[in-house]
PDB file of N, CA and C in Angstrom:
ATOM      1  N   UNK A   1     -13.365  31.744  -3.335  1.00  0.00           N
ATOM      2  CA  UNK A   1     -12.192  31.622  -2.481  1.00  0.00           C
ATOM      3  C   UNK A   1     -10.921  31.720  -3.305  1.00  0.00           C
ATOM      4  N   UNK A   2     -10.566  32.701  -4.280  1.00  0.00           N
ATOM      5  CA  UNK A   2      -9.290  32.857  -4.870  1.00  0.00           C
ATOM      6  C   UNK A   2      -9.060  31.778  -5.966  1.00  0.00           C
ATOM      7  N   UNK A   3     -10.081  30.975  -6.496  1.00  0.00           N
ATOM      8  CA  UNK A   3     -10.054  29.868  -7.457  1.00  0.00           C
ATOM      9  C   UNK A   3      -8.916  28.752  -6.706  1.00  0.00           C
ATOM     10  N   UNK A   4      -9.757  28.887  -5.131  1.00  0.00           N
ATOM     11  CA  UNK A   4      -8.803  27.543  -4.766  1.00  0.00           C
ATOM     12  C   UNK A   4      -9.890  26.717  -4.523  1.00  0.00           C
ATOM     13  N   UNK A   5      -9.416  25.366  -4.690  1.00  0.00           N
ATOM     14  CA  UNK A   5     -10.679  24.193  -4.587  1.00  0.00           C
ATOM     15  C   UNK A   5      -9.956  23.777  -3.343  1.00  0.00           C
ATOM     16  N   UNK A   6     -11.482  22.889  -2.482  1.00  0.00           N
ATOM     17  CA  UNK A   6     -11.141  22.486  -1.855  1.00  0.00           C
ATOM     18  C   UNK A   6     -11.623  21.266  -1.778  1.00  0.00           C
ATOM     19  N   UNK A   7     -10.500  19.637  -1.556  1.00  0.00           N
ATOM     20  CA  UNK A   7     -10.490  18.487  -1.787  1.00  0.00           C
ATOM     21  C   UNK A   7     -11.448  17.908  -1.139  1.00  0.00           C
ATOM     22  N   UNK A   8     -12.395  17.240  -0.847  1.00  0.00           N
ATOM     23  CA  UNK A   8     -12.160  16.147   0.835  1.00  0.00           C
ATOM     24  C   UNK A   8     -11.394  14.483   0.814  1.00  0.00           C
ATOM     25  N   UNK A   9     -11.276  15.227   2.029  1.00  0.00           N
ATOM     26  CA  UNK A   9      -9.818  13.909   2.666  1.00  0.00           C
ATOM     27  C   UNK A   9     -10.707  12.692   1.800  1.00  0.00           C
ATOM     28  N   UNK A  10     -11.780  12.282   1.751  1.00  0.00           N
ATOM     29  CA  UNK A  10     -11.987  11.015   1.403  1.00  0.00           C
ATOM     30  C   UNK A  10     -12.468  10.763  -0.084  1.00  0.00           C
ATOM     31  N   UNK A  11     -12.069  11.866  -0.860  1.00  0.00           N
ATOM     32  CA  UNK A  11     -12.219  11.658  -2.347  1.00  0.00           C
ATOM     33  C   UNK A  11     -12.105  10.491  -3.289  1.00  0.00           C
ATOM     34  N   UNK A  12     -10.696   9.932  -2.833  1.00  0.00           N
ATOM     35  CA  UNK A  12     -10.135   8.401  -3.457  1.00  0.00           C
ATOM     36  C   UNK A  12     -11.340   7.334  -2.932  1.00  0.00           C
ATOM     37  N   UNK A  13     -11.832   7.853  -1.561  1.00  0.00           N
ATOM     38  CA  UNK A  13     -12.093   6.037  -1.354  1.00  0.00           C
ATOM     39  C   UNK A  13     -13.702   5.616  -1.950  1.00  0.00           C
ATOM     40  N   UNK A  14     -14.272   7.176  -2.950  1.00  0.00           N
ATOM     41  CA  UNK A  14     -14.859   6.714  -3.907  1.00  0.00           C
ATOM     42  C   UNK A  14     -14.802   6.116  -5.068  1.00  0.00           C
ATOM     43  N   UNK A  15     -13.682   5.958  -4.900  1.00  0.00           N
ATOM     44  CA  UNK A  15     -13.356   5.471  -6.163  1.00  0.00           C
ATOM     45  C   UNK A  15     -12.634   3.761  -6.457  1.00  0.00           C
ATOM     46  N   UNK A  16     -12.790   3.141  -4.970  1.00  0.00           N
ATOM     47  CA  UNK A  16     -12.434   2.164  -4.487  1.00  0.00           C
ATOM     48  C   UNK A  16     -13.368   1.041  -4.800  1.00  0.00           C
ATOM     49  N   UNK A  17     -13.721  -0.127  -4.475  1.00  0.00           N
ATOM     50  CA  UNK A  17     -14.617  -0.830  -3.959  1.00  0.00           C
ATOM     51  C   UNK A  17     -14.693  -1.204  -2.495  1.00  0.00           C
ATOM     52  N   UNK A  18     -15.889  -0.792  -2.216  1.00  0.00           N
ATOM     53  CA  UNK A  18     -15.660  -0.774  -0.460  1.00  0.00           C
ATOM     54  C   UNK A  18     -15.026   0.000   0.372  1.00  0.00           C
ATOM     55  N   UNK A  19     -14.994   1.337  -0.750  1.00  0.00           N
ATOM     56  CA  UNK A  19     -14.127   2.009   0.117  1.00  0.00           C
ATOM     57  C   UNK A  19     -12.761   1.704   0.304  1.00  0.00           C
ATOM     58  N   UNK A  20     -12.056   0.310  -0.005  1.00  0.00           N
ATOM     59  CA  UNK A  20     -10.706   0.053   0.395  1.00  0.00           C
ATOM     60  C   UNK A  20      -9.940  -0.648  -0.756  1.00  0.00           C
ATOM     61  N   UNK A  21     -11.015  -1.327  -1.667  1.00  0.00           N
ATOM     62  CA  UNK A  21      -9.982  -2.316  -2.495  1.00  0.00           C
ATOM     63  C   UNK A  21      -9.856  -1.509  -4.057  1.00  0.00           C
ATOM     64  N   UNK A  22      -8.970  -1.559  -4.949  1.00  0.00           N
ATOM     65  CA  UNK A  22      -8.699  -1.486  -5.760  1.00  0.00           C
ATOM     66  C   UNK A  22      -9.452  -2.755  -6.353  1.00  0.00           C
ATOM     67  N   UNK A  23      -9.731  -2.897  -7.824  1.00  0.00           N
ATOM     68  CA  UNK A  23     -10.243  -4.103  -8.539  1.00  0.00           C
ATOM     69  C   UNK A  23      -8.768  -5.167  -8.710  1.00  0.00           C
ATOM     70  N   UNK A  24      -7.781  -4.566  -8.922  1.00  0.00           N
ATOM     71  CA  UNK A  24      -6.597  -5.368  -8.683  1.00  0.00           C
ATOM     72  C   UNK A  24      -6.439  -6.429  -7.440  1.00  0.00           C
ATOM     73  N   UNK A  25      -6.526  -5.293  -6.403  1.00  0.00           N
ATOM     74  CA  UNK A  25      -6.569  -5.996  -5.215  1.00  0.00           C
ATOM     75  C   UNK A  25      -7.481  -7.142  -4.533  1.00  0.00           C
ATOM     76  N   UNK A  26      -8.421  -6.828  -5.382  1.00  0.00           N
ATOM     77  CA  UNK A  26      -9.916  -7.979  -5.270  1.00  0.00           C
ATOM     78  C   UNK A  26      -9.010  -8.981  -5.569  1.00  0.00           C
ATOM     79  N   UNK A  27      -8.796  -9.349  -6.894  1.00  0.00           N
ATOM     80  CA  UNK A  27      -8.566 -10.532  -7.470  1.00  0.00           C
ATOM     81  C   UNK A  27      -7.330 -11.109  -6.577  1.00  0.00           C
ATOM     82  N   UNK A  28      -6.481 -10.135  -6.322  1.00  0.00           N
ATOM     83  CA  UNK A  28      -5.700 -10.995  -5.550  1.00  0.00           C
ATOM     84  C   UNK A  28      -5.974 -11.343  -4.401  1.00  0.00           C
ATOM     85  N   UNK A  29      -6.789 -11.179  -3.684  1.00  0.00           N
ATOM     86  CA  UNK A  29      -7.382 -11.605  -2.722  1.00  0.00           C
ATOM     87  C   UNK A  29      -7.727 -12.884  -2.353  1.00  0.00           C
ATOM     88  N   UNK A  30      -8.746 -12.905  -4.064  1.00  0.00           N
ATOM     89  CA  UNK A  30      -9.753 -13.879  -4.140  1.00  0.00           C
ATOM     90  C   UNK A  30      -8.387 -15.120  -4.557  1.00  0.00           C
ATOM     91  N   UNK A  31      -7.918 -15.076  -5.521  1.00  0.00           N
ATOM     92  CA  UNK A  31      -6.764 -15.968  -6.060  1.00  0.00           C
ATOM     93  C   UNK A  31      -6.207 -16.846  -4.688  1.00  0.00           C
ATOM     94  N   UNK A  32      -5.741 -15.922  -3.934  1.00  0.00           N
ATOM     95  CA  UNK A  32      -5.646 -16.161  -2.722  1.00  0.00           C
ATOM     96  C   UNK A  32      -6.303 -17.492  -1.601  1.00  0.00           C
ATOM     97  N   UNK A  33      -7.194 -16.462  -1.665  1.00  0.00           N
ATOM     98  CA  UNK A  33      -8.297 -17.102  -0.943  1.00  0.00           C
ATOM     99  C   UNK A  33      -8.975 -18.665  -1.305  1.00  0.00           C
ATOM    100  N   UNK A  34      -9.038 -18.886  -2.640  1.00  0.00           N
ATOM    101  CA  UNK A  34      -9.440 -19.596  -3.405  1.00  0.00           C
ATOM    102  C   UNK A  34      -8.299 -20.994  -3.373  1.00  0.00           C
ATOM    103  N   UNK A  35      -7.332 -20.228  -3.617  1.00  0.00           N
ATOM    104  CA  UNK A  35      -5.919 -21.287  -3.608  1.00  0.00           C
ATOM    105  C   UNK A  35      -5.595 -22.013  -1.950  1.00  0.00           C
ATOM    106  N   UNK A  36      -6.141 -21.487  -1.242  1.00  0.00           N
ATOM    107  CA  UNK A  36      -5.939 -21.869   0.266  1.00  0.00           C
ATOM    108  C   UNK A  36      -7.433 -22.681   0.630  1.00  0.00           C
ATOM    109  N   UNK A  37      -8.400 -22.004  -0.175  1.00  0.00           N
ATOM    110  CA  UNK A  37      -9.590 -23.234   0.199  1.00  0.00           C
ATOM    111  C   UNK A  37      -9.359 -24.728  -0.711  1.00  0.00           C
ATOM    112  N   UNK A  38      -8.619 -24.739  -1.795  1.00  0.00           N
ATOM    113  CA  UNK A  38      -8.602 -25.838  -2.470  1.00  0.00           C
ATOM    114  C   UNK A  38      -7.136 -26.695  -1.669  1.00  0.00           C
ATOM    115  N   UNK A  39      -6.389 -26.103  -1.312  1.00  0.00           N
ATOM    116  CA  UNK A  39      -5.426 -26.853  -0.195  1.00  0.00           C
ATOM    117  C   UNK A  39      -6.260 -27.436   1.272  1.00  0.00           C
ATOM    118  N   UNK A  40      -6.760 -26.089   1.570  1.00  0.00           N
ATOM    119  CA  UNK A  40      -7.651 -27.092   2.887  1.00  0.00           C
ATOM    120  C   UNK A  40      -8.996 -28.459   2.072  1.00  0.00           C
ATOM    121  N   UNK A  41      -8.850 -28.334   0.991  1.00  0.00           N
ATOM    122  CA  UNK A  41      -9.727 -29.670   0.503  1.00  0.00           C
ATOM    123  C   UNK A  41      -9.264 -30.842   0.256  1.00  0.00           C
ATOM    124  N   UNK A  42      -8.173 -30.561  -0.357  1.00  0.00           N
ATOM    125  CA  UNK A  42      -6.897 -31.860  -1.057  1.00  0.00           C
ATOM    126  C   UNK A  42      -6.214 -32.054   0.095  1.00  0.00           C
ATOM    127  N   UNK A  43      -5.549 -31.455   1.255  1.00  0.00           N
ATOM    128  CA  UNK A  43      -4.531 -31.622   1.895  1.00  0.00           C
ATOM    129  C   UNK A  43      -5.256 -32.423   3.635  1.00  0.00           C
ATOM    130  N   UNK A  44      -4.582 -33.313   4.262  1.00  0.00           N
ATOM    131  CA  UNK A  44      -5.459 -33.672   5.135  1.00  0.00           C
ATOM    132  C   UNK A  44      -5.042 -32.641   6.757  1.00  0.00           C
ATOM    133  N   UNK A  45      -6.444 -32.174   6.804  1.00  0.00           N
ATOM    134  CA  UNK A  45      -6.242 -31.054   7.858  1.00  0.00           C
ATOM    135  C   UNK A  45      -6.053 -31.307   8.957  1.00  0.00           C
ATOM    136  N   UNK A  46      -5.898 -32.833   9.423  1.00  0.00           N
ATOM    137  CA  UNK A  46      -5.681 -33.320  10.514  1.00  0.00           C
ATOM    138  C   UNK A  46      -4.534 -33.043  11.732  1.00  0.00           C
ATOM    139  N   UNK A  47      -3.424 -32.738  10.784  1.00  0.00           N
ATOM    140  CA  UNK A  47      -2.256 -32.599  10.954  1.00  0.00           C
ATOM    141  C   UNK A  47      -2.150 -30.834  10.842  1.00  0.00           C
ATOM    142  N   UNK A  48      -1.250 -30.222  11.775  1.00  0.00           N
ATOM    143  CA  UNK A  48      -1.280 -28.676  11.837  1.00  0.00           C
ATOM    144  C   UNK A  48      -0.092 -28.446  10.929  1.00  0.00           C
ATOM    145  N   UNK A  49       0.802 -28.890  10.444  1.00  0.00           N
ATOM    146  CA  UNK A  49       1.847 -28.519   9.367  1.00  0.00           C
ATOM    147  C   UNK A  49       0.982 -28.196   8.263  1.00  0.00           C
ATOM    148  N   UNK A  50       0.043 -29.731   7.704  1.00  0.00           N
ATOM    149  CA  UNK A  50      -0.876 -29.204   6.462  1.00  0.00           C
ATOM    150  C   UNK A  50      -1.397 -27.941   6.521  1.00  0.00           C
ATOM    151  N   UNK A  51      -2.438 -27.923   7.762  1.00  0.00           N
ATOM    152  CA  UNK A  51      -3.129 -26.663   8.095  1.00  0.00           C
ATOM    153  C   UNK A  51      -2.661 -25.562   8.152  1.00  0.00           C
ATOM    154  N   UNK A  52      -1.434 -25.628   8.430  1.00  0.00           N
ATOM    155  CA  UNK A  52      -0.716 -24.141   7.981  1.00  0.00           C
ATOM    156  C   UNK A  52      -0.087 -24.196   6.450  1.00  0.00           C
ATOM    157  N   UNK A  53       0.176 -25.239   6.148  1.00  0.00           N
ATOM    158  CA  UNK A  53       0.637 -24.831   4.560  1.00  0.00           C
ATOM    159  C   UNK A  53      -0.654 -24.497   4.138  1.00  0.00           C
ATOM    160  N   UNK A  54      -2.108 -24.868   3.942  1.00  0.00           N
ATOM    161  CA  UNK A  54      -2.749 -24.289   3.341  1.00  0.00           C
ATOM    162  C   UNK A  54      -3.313 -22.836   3.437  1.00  0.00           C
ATOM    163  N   UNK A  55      -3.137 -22.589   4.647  1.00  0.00           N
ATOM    164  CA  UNK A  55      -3.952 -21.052   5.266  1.00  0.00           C
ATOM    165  C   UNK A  55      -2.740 -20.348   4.325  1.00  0.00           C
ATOM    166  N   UNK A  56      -1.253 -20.689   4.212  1.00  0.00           N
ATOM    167  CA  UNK A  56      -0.501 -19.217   4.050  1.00  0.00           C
ATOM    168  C   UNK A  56      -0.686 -18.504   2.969  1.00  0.00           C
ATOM    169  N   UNK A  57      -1.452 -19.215   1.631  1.00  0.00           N
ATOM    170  CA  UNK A  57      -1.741 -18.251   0.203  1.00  0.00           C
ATOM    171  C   UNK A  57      -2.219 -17.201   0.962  1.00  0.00           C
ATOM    172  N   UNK A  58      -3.332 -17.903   1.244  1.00  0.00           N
ATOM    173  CA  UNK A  58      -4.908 -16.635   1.554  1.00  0.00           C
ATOM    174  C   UNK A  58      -4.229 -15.920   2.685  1.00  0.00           C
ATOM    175  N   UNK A  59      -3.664 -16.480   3.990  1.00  0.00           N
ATOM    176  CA  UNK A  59      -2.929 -15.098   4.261  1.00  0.00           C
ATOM    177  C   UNK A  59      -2.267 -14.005   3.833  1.00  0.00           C
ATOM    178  N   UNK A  60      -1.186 -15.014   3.105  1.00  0.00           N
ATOM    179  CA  UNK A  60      -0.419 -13.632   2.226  1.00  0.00           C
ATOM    180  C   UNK A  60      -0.986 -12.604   1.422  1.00  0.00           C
ATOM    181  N   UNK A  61      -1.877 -12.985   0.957  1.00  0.00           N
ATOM    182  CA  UNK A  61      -2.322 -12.158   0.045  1.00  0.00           C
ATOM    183  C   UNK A  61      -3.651 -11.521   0.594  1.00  0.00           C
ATOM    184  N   UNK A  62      -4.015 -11.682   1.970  1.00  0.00           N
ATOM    185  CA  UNK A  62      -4.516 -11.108   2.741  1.00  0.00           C
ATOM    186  C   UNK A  62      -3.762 -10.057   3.073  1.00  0.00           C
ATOM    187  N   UNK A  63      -2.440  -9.908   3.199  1.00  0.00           N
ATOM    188  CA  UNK A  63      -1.343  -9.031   4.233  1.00  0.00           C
ATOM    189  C   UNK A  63      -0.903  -8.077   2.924  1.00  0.00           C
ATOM    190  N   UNK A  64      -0.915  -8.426   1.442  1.00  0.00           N
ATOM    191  CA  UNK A  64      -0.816  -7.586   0.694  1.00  0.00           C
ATOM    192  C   UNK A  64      -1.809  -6.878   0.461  1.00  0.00           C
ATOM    193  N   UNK A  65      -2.970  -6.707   0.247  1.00  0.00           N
ATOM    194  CA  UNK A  65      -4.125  -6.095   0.207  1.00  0.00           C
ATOM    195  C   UNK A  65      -4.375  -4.885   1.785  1.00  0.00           C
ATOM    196  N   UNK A  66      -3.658  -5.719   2.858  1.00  0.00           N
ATOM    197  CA  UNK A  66      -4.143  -4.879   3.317  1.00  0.00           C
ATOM    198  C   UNK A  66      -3.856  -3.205   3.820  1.00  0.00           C
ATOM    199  N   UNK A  67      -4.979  -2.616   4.425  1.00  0.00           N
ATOM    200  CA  UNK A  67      -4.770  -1.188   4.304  1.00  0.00           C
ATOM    201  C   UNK A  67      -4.072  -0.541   5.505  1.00  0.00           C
ATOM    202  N   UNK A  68      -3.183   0.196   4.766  1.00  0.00           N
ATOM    203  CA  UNK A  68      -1.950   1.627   5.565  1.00  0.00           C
ATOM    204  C   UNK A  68      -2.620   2.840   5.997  1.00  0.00           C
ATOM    205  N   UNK A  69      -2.062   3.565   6.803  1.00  0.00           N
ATOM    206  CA  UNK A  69      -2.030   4.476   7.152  1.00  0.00           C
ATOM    207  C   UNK A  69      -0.898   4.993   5.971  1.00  0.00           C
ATOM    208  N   UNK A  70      -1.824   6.418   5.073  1.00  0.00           N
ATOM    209  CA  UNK A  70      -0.589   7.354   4.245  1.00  0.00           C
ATOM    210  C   UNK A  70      -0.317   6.345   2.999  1.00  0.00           C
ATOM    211  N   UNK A  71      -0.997   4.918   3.323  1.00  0.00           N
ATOM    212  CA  UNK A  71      -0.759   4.535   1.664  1.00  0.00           C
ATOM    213  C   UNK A  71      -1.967   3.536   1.376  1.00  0.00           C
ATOM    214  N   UNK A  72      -2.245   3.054   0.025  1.00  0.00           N
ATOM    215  CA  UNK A  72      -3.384   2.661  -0.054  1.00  0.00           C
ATOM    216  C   UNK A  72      -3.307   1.309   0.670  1.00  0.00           C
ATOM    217  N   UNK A  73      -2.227   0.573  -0.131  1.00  0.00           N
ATOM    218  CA  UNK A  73      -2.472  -0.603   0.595  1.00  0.00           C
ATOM    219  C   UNK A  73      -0.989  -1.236   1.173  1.00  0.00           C
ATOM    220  N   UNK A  74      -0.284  -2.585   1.512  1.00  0.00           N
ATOM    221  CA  UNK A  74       0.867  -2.888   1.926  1.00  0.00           C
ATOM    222  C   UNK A  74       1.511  -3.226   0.806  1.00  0.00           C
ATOM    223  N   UNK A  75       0.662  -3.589  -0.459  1.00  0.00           N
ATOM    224  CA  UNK A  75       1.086  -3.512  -1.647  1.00  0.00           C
ATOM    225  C   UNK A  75       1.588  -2.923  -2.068  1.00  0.00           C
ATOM    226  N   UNK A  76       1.116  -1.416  -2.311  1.00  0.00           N
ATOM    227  CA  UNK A  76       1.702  -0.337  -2.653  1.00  0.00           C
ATOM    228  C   UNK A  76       2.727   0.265  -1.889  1.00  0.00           C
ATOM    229  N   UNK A  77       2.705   0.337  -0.617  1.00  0.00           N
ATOM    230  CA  UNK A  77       4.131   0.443   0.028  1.00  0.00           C
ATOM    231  C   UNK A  77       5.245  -0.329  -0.281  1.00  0.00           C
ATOM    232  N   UNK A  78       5.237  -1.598  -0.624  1.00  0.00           N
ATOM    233  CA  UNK A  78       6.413  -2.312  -1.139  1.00  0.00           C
ATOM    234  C   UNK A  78       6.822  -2.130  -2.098  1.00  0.00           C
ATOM    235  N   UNK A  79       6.202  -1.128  -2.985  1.00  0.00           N
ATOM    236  CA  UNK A  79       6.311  -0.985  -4.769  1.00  0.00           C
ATOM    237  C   UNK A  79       7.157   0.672  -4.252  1.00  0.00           C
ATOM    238  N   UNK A  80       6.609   1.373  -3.451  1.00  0.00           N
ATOM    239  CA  UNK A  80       6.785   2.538  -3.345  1.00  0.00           C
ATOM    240  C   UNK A  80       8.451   2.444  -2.569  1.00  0.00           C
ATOM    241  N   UNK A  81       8.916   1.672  -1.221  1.00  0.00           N
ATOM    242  CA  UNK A  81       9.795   1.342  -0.671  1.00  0.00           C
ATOM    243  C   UNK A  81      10.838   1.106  -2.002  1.00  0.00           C
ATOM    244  N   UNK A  82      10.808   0.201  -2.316  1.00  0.00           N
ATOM    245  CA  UNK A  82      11.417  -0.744  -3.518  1.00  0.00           C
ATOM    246  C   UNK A  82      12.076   0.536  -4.727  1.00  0.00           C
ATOM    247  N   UNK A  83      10.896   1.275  -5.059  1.00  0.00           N
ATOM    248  CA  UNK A  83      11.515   2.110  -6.125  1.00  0.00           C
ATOM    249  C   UNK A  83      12.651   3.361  -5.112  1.00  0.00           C
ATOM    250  N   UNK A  84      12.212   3.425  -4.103  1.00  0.00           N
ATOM    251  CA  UNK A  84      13.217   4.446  -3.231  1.00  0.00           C
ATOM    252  C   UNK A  84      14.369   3.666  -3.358  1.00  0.00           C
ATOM    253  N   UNK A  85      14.465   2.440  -2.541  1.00  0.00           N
ATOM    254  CA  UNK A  85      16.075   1.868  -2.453  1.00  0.00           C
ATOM    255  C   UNK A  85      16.846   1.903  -3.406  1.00  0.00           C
ATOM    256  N   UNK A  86      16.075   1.473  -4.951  1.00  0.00           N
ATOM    257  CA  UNK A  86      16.839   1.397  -5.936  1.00  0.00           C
ATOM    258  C   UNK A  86      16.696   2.677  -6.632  1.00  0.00           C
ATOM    259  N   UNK A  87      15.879   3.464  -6.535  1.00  0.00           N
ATOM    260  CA  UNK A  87      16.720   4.676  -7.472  1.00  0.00           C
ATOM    261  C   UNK A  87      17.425   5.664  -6.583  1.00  0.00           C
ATOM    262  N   UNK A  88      18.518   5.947  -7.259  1.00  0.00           N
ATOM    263  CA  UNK A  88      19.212   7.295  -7.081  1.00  0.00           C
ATOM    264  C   UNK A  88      18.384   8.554  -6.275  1.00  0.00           C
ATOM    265  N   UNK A  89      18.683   8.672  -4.817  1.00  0.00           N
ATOM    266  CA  UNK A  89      18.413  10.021  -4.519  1.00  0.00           C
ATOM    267  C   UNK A  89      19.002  11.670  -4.399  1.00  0.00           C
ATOM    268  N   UNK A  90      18.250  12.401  -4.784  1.00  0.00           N
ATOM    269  CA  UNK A  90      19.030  13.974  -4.807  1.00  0.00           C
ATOM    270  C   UNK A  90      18.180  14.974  -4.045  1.00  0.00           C
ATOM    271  N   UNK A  91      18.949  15.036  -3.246  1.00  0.00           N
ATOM    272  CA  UNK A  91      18.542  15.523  -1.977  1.00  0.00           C
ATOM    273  C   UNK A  91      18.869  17.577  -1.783  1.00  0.00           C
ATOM    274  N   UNK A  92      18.288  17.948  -2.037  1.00  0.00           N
ATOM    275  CA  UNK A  92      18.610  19.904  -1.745  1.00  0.00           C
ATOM    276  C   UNK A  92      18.453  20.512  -0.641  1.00  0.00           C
ATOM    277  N   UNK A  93      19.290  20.906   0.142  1.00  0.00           N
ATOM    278  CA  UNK A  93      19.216  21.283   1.358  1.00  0.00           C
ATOM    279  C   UNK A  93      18.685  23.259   0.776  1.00  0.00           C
ATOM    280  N   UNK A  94      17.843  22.964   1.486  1.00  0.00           N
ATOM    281  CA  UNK A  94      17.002  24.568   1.850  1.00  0.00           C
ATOM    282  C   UNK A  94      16.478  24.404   2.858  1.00  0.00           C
ATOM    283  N   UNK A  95      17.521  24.896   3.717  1.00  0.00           N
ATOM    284  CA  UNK A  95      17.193  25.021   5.152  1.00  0.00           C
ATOM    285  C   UNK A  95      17.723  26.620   5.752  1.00  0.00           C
ATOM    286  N   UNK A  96      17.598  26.772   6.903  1.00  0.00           N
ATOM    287  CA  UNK A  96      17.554  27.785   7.242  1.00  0.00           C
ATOM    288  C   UNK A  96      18.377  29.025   6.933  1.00  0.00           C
ATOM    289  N   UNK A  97      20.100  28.405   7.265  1.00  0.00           N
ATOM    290  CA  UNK A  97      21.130  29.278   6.124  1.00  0.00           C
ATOM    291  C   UNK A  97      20.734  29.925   4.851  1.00  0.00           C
ATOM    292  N   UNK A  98      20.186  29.039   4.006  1.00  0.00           N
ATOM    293  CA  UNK A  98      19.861  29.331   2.444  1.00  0.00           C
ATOM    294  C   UNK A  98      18.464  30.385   2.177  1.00  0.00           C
ATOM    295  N   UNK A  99      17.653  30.213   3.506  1.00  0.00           N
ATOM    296  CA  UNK A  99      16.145  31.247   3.373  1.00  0.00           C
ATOM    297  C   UNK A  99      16.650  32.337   3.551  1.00  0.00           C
ATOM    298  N   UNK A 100      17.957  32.663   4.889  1.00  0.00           N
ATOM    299  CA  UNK A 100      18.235  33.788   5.586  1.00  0.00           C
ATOM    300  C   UNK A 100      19.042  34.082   4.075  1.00  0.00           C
ATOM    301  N   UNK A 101      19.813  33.588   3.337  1.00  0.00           N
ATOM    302  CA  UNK A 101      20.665  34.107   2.392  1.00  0.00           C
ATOM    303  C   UNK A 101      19.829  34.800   1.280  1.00  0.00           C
ATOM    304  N   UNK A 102      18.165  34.233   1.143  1.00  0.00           N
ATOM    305  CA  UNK A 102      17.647  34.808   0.024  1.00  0.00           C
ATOM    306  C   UNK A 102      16.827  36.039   0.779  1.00  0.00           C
ATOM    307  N   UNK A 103      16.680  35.950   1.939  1.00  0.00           N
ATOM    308  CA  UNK A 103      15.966  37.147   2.899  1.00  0.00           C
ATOM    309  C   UNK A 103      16.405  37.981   2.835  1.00  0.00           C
ATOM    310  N   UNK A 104      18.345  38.239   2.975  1.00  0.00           N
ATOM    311  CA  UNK A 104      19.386  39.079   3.382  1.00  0.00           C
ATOM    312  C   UNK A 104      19.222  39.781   1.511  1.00  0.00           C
ATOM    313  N   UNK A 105      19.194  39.504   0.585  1.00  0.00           N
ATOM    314  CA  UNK A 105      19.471  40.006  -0.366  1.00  0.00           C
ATOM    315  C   UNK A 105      17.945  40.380  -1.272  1.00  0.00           C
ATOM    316  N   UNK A 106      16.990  40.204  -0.614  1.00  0.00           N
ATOM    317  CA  UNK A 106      15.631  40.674  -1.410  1.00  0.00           C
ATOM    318  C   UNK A 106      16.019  42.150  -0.458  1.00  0.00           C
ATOM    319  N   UNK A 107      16.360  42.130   0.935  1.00  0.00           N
ATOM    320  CA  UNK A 107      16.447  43.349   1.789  1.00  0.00           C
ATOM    321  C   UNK A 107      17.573  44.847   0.673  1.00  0.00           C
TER     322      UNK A 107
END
């Protein structure tokens, strides 16, 4: 086929665990997870204020791990967002004017 390869869409998520996690993302998970079961042990769950201070590690870091549409994870969208705001964009308009201008002069 012209020495073109062709990808499949799901190449990366061999390379995952589970298909979804990065080994990074494990641990933070687990850190997570781990830090919110030792609050629901120490903290008395009787009361729903406790019970929500302990669930929110393991949530959060539930909500970072988890998976996007177009990006791997919500993690990586905040890293990806973040570097847009703060760096400098340069933007090139090649739009229709500029095709017809290189059309008009190959003619």
């Amino acid at each position: 086929m012209y020495n073109n390869f062709l990808i499949p869409a799901n190449s990366k998520k061999s390379a995952l665990l589970l298909g979804l996690f990065k080994p990074a993302d494990l641990v933070i998970l687990s850190i997570g997870v781990t830090i919110s079961f030792i609050l629901l042990l120490a903290l008395p769950i009787e009361q729903m204020t406790y019970t929500i201070i302990a669930l929110i590690p393991g949530v959060f870091c539930a909500f970072l791990v988890f998976p996007l549409a177009y990006y791997h994870n919500v993690r990586k969208f905040i890293s990806i967002f973040f570097k847009y705001i703060t760096s400098r964009q340069k933007f090139v308009w090649k739009g229709w004017c500029y095709i017809d201008e290189i059309n008009k002069f190959k003619k």
